[in-house]
C-alpha atoms as a PDB file:
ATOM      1  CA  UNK A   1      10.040  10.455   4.569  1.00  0.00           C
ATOM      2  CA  UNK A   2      12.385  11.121   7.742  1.00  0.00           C
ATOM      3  CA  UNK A   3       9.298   9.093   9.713  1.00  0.00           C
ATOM      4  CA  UNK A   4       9.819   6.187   7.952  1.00  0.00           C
ATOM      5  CA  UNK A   5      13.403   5.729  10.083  1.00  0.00           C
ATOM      6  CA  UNK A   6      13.072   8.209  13.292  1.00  0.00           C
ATOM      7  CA  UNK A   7       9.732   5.573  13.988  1.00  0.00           C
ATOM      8  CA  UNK A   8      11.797   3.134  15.032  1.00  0.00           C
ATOM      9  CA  UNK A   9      12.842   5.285  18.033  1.00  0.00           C
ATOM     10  CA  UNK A  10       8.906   4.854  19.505  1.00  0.00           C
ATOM     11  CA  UNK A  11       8.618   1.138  21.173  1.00  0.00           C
ATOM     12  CA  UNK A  12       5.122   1.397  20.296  1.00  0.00           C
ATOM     13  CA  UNK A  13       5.475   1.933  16.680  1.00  0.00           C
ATOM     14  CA  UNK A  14       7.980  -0.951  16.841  1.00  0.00           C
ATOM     15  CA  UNK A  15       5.039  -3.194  17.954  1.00  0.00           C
ATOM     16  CA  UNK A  16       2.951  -1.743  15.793  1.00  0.00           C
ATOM     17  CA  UNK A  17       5.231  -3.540  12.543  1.00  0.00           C
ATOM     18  CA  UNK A  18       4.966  -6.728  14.764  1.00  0.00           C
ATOM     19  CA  UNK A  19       1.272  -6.385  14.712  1.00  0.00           C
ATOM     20  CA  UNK A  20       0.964  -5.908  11.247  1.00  0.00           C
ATOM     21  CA  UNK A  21       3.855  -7.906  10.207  1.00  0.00           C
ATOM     22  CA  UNK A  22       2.285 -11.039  12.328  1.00  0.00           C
ATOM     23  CA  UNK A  23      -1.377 -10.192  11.503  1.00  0.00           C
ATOM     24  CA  UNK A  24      -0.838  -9.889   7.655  1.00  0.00           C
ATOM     25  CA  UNK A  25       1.411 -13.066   7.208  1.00  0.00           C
ATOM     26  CA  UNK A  26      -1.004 -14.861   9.193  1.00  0.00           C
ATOM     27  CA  UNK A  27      -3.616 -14.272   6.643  1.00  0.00           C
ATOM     28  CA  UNK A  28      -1.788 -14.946   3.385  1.00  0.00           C
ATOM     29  CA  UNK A  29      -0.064 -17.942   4.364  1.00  0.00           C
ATOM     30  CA  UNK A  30      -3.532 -19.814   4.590  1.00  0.00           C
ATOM     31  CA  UNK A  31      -4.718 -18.570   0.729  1.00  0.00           C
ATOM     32  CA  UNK A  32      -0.909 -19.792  -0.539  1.00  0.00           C
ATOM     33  CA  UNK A  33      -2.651 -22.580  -1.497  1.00  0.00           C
ATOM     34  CA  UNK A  34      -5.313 -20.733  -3.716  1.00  0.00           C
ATOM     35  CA  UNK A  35      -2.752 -20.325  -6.747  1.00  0.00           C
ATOM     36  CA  UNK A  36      -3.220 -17.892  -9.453  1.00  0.00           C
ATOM     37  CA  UNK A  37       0.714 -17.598 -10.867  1.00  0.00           C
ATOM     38  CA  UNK A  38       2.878 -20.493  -9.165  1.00  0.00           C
ATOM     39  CA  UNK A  39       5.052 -19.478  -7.071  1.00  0.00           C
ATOM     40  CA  UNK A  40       4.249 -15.636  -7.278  1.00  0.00           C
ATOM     41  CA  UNK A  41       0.058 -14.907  -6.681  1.00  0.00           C
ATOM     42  CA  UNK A  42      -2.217 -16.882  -4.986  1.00  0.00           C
ATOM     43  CA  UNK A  43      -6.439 -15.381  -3.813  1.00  0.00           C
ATOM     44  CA  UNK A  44      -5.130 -12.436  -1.372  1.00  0.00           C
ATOM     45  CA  UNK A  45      -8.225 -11.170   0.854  1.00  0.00           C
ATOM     46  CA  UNK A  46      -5.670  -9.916   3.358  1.00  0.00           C
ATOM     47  CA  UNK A  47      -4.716  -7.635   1.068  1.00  0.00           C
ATOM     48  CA  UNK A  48      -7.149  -5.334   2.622  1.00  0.00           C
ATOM     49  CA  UNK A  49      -4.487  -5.127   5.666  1.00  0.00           C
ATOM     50  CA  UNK A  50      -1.940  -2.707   4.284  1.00  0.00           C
ATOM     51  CA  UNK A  51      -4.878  -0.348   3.200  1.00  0.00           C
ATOM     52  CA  UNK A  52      -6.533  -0.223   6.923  1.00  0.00           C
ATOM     53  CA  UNK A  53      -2.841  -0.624   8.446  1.00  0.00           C
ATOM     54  CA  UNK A  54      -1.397   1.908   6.304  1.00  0.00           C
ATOM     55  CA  UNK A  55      -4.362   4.633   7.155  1.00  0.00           C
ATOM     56  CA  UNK A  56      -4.359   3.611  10.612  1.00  0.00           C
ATOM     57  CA  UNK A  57      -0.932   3.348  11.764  1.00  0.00           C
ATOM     58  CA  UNK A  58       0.835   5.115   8.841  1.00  0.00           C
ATOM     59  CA  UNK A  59       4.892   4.196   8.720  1.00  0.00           C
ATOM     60  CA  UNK A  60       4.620   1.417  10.669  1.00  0.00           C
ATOM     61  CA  UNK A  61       2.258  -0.264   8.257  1.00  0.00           C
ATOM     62  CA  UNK A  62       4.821   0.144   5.310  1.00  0.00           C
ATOM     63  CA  UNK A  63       7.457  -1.774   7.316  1.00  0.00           C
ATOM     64  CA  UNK A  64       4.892  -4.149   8.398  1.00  0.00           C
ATOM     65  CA  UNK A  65       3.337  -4.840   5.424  1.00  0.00           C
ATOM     66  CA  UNK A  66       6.575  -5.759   3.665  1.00  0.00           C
ATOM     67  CA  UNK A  67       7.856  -7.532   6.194  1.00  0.00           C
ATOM     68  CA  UNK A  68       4.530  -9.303   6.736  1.00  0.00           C
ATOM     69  CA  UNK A  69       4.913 -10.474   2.881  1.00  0.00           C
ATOM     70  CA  UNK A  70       8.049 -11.807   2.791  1.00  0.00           C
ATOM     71  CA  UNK A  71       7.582 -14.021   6.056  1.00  0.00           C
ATOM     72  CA  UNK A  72       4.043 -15.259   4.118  1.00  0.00           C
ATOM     73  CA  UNK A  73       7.041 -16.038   0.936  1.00  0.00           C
ATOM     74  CA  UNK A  74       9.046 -18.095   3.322  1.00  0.00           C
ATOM     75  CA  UNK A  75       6.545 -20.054   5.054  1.00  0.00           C
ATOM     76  CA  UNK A  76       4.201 -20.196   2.290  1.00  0.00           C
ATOM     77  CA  UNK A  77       6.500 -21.683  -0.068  1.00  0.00           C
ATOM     78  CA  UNK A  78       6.999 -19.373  -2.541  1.00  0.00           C
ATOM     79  CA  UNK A  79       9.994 -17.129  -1.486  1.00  0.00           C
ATOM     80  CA  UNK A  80      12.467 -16.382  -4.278  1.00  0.00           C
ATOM     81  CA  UNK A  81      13.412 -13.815  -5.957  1.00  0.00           C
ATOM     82  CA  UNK A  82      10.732 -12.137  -7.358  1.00  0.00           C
ATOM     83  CA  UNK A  83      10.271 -11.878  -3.077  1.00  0.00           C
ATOM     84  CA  UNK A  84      12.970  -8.915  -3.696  1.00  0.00           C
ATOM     85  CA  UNK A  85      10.135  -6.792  -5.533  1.00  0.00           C
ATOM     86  CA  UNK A  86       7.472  -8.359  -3.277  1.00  0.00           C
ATOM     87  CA  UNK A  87       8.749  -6.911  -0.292  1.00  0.00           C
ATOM     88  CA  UNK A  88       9.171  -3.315  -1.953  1.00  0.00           C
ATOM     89  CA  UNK A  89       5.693  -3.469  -3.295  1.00  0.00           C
ATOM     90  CA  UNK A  90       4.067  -4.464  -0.147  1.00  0.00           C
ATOM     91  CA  UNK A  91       6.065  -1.387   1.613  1.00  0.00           C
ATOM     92  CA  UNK A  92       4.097   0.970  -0.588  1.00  0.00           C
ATOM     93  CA  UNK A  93       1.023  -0.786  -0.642  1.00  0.00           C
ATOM     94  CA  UNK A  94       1.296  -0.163   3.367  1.00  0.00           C
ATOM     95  CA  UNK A  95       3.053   3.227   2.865  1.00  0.00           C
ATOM     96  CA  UNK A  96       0.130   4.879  -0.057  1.00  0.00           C
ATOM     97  CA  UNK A  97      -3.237   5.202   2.561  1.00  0.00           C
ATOM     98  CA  UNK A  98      -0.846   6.952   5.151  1.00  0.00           C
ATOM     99  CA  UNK A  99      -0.093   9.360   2.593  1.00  0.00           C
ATOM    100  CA  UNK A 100      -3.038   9.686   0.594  1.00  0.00           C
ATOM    101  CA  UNK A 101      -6.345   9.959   3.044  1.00  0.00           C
ATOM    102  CA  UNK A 102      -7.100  13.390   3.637  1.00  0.00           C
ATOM    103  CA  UNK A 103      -4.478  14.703   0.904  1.00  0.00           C
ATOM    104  CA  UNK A 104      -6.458  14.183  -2.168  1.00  0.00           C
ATOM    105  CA  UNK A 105      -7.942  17.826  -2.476  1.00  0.00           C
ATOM    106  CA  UNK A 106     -11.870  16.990  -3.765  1.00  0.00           C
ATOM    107  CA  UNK A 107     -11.690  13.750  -3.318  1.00  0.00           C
ATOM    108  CA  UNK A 108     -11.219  13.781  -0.029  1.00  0.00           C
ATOM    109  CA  UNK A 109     -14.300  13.792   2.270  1.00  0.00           C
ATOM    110  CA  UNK A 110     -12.453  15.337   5.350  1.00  0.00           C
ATOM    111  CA  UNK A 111     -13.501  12.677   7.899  1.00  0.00           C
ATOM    112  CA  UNK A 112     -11.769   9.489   9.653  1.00  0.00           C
ATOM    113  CA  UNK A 113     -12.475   6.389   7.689  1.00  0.00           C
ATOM    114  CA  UNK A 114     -15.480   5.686  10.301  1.00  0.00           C
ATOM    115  CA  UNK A 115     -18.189   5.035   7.816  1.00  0.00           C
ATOM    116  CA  UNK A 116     -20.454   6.321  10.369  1.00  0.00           C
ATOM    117  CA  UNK A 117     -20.910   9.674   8.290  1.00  0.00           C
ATOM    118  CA  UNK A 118     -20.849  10.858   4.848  1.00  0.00           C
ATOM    119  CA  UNK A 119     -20.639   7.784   3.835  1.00  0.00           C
ATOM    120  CA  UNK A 120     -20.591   8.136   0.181  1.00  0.00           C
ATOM    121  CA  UNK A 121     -17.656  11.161   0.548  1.00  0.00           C
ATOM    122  CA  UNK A 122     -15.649   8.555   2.683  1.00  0.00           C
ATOM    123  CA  UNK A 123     -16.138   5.634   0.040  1.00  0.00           C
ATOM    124  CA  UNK A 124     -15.300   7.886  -2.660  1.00  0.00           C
ATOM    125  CA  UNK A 125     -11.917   8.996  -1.005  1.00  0.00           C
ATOM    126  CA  UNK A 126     -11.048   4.971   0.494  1.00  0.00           C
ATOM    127  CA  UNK A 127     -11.721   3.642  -3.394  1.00  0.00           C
ATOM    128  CA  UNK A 128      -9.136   6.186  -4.446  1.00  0.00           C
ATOM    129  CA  UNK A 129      -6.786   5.167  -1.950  1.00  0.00           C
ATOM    130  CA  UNK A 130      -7.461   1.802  -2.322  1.00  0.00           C
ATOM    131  CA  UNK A 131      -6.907   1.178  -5.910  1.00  0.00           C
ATOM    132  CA  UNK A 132      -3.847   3.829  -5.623  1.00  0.00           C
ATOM    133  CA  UNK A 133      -2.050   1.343  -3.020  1.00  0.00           C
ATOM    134  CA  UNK A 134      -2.973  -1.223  -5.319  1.00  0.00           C
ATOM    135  CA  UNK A 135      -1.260   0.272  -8.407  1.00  0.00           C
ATOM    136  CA  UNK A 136       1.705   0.962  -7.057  1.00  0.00           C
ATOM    137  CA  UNK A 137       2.185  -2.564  -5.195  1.00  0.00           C
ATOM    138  CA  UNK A 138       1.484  -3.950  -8.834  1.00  0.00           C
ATOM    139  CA  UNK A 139       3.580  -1.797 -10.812  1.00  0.00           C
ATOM    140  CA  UNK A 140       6.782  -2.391  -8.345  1.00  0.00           C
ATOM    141  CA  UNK A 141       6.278  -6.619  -8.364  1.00  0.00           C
ATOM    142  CA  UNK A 142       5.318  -6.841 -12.095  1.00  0.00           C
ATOM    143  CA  UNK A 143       8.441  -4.702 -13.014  1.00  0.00           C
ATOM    144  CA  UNK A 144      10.938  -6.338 -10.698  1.00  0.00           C
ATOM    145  CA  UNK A 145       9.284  -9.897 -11.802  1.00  0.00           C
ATOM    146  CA  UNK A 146       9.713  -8.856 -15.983  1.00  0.00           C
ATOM    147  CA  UNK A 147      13.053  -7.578 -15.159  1.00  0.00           C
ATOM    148  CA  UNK A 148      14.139 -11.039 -13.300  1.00  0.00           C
ATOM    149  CA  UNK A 149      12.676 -12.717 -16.663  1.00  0.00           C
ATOM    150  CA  UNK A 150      10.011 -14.431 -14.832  1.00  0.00           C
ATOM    151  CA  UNK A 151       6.917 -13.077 -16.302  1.00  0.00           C
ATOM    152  CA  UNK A 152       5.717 -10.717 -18.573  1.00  0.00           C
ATOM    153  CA  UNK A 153       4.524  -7.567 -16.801  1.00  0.00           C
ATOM    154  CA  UNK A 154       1.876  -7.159 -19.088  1.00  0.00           C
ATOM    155  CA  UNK A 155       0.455 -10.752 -17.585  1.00  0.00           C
ATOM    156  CA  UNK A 156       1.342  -9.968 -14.049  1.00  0.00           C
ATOM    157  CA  UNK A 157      -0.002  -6.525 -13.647  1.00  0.00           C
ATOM    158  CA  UNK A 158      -2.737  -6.485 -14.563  1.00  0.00           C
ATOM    159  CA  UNK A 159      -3.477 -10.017 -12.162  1.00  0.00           C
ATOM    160  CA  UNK A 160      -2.414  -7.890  -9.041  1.00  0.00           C
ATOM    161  CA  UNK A 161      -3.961  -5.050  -9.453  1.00  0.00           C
ATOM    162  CA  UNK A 162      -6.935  -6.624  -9.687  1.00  0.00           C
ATOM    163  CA  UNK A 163      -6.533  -9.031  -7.046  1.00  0.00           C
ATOM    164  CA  UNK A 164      -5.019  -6.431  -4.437  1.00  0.00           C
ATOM    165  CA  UNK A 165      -7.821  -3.949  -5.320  1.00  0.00           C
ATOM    166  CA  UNK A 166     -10.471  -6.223  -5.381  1.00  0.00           C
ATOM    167  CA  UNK A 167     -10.140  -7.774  -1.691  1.00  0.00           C
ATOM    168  CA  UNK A 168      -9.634  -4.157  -0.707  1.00  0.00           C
ATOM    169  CA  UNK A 169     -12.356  -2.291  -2.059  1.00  0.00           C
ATOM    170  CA  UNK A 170     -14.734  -4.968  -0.950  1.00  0.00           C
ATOM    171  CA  UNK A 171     -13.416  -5.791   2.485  1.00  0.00           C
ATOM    172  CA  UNK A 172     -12.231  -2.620   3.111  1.00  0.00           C
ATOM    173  CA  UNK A 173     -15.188  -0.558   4.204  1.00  0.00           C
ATOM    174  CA  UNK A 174     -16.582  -3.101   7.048  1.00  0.00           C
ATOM    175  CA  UNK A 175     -13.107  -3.401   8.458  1.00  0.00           C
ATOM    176  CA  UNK A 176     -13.517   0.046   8.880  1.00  0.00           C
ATOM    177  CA  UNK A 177     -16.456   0.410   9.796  1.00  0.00           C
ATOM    178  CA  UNK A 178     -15.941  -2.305  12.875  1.00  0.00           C
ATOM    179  CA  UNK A 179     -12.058  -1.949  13.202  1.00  0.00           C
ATOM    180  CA  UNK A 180     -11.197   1.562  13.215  1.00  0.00           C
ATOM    181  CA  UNK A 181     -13.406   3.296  16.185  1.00  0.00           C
ATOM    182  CA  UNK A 182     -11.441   0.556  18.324  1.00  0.00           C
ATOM    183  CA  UNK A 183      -8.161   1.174  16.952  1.00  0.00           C
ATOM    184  CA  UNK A 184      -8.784   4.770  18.005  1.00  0.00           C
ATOM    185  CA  UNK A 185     -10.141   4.280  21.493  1.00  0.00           C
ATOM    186  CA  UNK A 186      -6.580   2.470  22.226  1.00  0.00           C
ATOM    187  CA  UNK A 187      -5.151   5.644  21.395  1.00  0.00           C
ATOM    188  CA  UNK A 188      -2.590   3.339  18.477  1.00  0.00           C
ATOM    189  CA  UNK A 189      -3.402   5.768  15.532  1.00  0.00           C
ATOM    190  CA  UNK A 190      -0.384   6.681  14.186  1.00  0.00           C
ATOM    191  CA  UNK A 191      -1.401  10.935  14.857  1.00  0.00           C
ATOM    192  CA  UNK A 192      -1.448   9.402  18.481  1.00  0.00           C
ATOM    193  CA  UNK A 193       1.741   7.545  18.744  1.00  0.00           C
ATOM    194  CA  UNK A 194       4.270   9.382  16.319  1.00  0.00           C
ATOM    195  CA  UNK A 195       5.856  12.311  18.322  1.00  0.00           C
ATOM    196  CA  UNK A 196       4.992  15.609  16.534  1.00  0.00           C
ATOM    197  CA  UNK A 197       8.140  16.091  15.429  1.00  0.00           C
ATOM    198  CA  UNK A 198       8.729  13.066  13.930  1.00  0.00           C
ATOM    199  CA  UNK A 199       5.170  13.674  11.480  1.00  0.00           C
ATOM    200  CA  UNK A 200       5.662  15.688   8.453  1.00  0.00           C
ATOM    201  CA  UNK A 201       6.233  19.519   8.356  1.00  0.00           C
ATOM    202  CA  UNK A 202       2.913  19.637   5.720  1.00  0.00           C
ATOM    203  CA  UNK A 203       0.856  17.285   3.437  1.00  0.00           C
ATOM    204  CA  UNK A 204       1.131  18.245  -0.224  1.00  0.00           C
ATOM    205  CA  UNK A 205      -1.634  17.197  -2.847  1.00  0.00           C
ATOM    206  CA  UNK A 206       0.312  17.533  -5.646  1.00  0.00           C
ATOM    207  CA  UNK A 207       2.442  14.704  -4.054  1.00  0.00           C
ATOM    208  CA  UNK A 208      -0.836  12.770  -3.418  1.00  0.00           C
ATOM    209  CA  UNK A 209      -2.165  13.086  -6.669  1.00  0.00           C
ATOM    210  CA  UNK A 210       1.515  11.731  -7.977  1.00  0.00           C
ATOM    211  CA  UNK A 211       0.962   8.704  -5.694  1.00  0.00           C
ATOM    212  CA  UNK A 212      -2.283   8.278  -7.299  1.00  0.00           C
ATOM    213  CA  UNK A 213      -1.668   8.817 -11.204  1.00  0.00           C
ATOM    214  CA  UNK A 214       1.836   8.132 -11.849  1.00  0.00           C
ATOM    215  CA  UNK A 215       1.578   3.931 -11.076  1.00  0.00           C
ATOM    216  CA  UNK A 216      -1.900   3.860 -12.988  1.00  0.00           C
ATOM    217  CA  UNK A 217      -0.501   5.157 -16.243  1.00  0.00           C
ATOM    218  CA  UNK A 218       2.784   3.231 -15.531  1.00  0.00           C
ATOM    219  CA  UNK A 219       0.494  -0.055 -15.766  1.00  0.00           C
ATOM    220  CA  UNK A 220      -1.031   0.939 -18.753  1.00  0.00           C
ATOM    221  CA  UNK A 221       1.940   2.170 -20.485  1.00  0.00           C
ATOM    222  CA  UNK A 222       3.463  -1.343 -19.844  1.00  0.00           C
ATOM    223  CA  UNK A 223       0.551  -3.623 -20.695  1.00  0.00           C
ATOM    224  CA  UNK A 224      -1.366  -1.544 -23.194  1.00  0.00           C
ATOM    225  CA  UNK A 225       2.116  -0.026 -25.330  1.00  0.00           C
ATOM    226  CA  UNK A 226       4.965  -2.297 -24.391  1.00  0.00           C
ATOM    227  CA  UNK A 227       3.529  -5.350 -23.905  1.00  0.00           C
ATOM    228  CA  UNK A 228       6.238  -8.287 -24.978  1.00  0.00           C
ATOM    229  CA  UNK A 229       8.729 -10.577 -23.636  1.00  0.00           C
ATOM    230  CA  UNK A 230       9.734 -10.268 -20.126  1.00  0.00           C
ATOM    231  CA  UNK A 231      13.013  -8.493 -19.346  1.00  0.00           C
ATOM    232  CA  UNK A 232      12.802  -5.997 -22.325  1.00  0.00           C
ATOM    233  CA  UNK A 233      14.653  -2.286 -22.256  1.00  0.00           C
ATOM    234  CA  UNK A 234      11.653  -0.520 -22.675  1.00  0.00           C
ATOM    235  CA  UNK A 235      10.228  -2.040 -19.782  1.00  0.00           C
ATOM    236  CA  UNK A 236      12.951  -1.917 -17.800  1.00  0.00           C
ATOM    237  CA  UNK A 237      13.409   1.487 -18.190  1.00  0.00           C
ATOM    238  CA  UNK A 238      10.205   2.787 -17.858  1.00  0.00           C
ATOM    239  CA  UNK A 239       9.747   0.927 -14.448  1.00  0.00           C
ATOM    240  CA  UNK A 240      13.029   2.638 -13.074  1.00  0.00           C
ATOM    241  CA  UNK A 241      11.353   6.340 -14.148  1.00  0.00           C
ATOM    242  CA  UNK A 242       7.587   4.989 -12.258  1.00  0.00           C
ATOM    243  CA  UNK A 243       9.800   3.541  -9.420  1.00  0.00           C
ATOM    244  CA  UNK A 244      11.443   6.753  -8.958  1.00  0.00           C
ATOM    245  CA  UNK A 245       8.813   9.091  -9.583  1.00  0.00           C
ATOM    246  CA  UNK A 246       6.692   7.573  -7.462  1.00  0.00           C
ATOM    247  CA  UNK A 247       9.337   7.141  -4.587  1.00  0.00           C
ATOM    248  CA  UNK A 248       9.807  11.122  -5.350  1.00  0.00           C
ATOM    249  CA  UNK A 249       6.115  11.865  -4.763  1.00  0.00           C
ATOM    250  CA  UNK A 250       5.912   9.925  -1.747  1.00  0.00           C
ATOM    251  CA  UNK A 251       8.740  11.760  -0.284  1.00  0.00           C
ATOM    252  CA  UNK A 252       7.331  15.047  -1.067  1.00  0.00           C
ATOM    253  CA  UNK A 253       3.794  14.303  -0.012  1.00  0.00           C
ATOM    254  CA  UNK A 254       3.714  14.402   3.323  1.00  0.00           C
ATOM    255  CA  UNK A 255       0.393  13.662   5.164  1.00  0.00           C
ATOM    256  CA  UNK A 256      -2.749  15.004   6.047  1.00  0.00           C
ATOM    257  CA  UNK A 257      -4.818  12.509   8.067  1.00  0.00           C
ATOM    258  CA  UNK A 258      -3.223  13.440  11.295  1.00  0.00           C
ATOM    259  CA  UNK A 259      -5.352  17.160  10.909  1.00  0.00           C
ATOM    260  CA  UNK A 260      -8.433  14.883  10.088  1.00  0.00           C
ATOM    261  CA  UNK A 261      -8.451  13.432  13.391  1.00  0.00           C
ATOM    262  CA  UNK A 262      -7.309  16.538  15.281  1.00  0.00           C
ATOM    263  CA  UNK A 263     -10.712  18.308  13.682  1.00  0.00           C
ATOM    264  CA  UNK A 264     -12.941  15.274  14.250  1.00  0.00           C
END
């Protein structure tokens, strides 16, 4: 994931964090109020964000994204520090679409995310990505959360799954739809901005398909098996081998969306 630092070389891709950074705190700080967990979840429709961001403007939305959450902990009231595993959650909730859209083998439809054509293809391929980035977000809070002693992981991930893949799947596809052919026309896709030789060599499903399994059956290992008191071994343990398989897969995954829009 040599992008994920050599970015901050490209002024543009710098603004690009500020963008998403600003744009996402700016929309949870408003729902703070709609509590679900004190002090940890509140109603998140701008969790949709990281999903478009992270398609759209790839390593910049990872940064962005986590930075956007912790500023929404801090001025929202409810930074502490289950903000630690907040802010690594939110980078791969931002970081999963970048890797994932056009890497997913036959569920990919092999368009941009226009929802102008094939339609059903593209909806298939964003639900994928969209519950994937949701997973792994999960996964990375609930554990850090259990292992601070805060919560059970089997309450809280379950809660933000839901709620991150909820507002995503259904507020994802007219974002798109009105959003993205804009985005593109300003020439701030990330294919556009990111020097060639800062972009992966290759995209690699297997890596994808990592991104997109490995955080599912990490939840429901931990709620369905483990279940239990927060801060547990077990738990503890098995989030370090998701964390780091995951983390793994990401690195080898590479991306793929970049030779999506070069073929549109």
């Amino acid at each position: 994931m040599r992008e994920l630092l050599t970015m901050w070389r490209d002024t543009r891709m710098v603004m690009l964090v500020a963008v998403v950074a600003a744009v996402y705190a700016a929309l949870l700080i408003p729902f703070k109020l709609f509590t679900i967990l004190p002090g940890l979840t509140s109603i998140r429709p701008a969790n949709v964000l990281p999903v478009f961001f992270g398609i759209a403007f790839g390593p910049a939305a990872a940064w962005g994204s986590a930075i956007g959450n912790l500023i929404g902990d801090v001025f929202g009231g409810t930074f502490g520090p289950g903000s630690v595993g907040g802010f690594v959650g939110n980078f791969f909730f931002g970081l999963v679409g970048y890797k994932l859209w056009g890497n997913l083998g036959p569920l990919s439809s092999g368009e941009e995310p226009d929802f102008r054509d094939q339609r059903l293809r593209q909806l298939i391929e964003y639900v994928a990505v969209a519950v994937a980035a949701a997973a792994a977000c999960a996964a990375i809070i609930a554990w850090v959360v259990d292992a601070l002693e805060l919560v059970p992981f089997s309450v809280l991930g379950p809660i933000i799954l839901t709620n991150n893949a909820v507002s995503a799947i259904v507020l994802g596809p007219p974002l798109f739809y009105l959003a993205y052919p804009r985005v593109k026309e300003m020439g701030l896709l990330y294919p556009d901005v990111l020097r060639n030789e800062d972009l992966p060599d290759r995209a690699n499903s297997a890596g994808a398909w990592a991104i997109l399994v490995v955080p599912l059956v990490w939840i429901g290992i931990a709620v369905f098996v483990l279940g239990g008191a927060p801060g547990s071994t077990a738990q503890i343990g098995l989030g370090a081998v998701g964390f780091l398989v995951t983390a793994a897969a990401a690195y080898v995954a590479g991306e793929n969306f970049s030779a999506v829009v070069r073929d549109a």
